[in-house]
Protein backbone atom coordinates (compact mmCIF):
# COMPACT_ATOMS: atom_id res chain seq x y z
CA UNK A 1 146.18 104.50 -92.25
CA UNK A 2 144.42 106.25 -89.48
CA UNK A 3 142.07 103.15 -88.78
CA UNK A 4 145.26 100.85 -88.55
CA UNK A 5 146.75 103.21 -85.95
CA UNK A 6 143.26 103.50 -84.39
CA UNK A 7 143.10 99.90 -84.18
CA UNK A 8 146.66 99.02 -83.05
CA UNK A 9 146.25 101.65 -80.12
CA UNK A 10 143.04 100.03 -78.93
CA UNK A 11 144.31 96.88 -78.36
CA UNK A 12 147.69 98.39 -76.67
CA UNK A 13 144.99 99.93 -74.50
CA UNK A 14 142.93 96.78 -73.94
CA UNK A 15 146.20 95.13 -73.16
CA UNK A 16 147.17 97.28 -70.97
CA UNK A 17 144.22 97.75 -69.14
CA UNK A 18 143.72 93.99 -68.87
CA UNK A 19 147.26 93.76 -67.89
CA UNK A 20 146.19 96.18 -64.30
CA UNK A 21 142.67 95.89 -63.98
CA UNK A 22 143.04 92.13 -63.52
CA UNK A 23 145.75 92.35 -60.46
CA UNK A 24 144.17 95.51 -58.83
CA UNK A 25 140.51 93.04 -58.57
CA UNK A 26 142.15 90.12 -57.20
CA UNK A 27 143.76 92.03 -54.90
CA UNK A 28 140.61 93.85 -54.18
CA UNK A 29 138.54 90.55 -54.37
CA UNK A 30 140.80 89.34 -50.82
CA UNK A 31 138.83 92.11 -49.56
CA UNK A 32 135.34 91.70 -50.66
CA UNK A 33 135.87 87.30 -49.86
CA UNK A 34 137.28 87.57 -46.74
CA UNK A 35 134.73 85.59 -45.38
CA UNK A 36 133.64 83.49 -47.90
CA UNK A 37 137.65 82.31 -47.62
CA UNK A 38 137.84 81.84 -44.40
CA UNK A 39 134.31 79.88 -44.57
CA UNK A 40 136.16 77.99 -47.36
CA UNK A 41 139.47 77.33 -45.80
CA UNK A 42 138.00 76.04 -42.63
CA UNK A 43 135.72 73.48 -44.65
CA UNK A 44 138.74 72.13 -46.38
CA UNK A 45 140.48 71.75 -42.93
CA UNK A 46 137.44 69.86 -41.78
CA UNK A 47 137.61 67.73 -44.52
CA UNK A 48 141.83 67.28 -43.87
CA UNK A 49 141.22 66.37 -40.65
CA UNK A 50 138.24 63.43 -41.29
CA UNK A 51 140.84 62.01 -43.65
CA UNK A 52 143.62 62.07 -41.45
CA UNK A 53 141.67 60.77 -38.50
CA UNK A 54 140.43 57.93 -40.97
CA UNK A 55 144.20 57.22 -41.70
CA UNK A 56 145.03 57.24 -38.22
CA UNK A 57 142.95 54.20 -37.37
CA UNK A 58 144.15 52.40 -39.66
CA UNK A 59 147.92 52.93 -38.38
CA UNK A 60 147.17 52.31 -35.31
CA UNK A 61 145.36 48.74 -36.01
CA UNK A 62 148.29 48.41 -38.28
CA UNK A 63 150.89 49.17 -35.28
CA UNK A 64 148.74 46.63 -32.71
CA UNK A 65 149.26 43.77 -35.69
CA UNK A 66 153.03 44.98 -35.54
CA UNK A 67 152.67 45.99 -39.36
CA UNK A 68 155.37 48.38 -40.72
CA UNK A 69 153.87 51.70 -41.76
CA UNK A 70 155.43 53.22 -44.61
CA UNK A 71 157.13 56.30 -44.27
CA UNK A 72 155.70 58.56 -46.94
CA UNK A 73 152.42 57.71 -44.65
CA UNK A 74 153.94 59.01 -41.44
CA UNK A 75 155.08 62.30 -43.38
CA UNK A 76 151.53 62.39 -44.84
CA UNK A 77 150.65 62.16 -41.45
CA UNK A 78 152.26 64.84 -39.38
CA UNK A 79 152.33 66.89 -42.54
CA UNK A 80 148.22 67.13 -42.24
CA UNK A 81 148.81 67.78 -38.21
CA UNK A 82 151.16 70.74 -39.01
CA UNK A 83 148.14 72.10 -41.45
CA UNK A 84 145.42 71.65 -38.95
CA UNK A 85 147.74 73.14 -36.10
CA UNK A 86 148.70 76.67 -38.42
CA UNK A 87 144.88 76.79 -38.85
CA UNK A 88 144.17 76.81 -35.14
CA UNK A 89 147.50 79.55 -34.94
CA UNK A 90 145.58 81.37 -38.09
CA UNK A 91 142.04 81.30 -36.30
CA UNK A 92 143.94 83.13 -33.31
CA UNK A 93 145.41 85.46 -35.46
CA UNK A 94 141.83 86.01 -37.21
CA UNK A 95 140.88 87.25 -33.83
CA UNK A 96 143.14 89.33 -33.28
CA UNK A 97 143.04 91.03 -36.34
CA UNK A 98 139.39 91.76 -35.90
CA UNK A 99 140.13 93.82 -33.07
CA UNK A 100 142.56 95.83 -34.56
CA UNK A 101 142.25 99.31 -36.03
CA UNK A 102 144.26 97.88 -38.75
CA UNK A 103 141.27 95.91 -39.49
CA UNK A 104 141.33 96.13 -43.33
CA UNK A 105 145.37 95.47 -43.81
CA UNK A 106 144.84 92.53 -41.29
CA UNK A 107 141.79 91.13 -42.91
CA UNK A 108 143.60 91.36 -46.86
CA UNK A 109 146.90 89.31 -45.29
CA UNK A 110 144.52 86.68 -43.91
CA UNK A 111 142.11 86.33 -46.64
CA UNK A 112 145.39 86.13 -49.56
C-alpha cells in the first residue's frame, strides 16, 4: 500500500514539475538565445528577401509582356515587403533596447 502511494505521488510530482519547469526554461531560454535569435531571424529575412526579389523579376518581365499577374502573387508580394519592413522597425527597436536600463525586459520581448 505504501509503495502504491509512494509511486502515485512521484509521478504527481514529476508531472507537476514537468508541467513548470518546462515554461519557466523557455521563458528563460529567450534570455540565454537572444542572440542566437536575432542571428536566426535576420538569416531567414535574408533568405525572404532573395526570394521575393527573385519573384519580382519575374513580375516585372511579366508586366513588360502585358501578362496578368495573379493576385495571390501580389499579396505574396507586399505581404514579404511588410515582413522585411517590421524587421528594419524591429532592428531599430533592437537598438534602442540595448541602450536601455531595462536592458533584460527589452532584450526577453525581442528575443520571444
Amino acid at each position: 500500500m505504501v509503495e502504491i502511494c509512494i509511486s502515485v505521488v512521484g509521478e504527481v510530482a514529476a508531472k507537476v514539475t514537468g508541467c513548470l519547469l518546462d515554461p519557466i526554461t523557455r521563458q528563460f531560454g529567450y534570455l540565454f538565445n537572444y542572440r542566437r535569435n536575432i542571428t536566426d531571424l535576420n538569416q531567414q529575412i535574408q533568405i525572404l528577401h532573395l526570394e521575393k526579389e527573385r519573384l519580382q523579376i519575374d513580375v516585372d518581365g511579366a508586366n513588360r509582356q502585358g501578362d496578368v499577374i495573379y493576385p495571390d502573387v501580389q499579396a505574396w508580394l507586399a505581404y514579404a515587403e511588410g515582413i522585411i519592413q517590421n524587421r528594419d522597425d524591429f532592428i531599430e527597436d533592437e537598438k534602442k533596447a540595448s541602450k536601455s536600463c531595462f536592458y533584460f525586459k527589452s532584450r526577453y520581448r525581442l528575443s520571444k
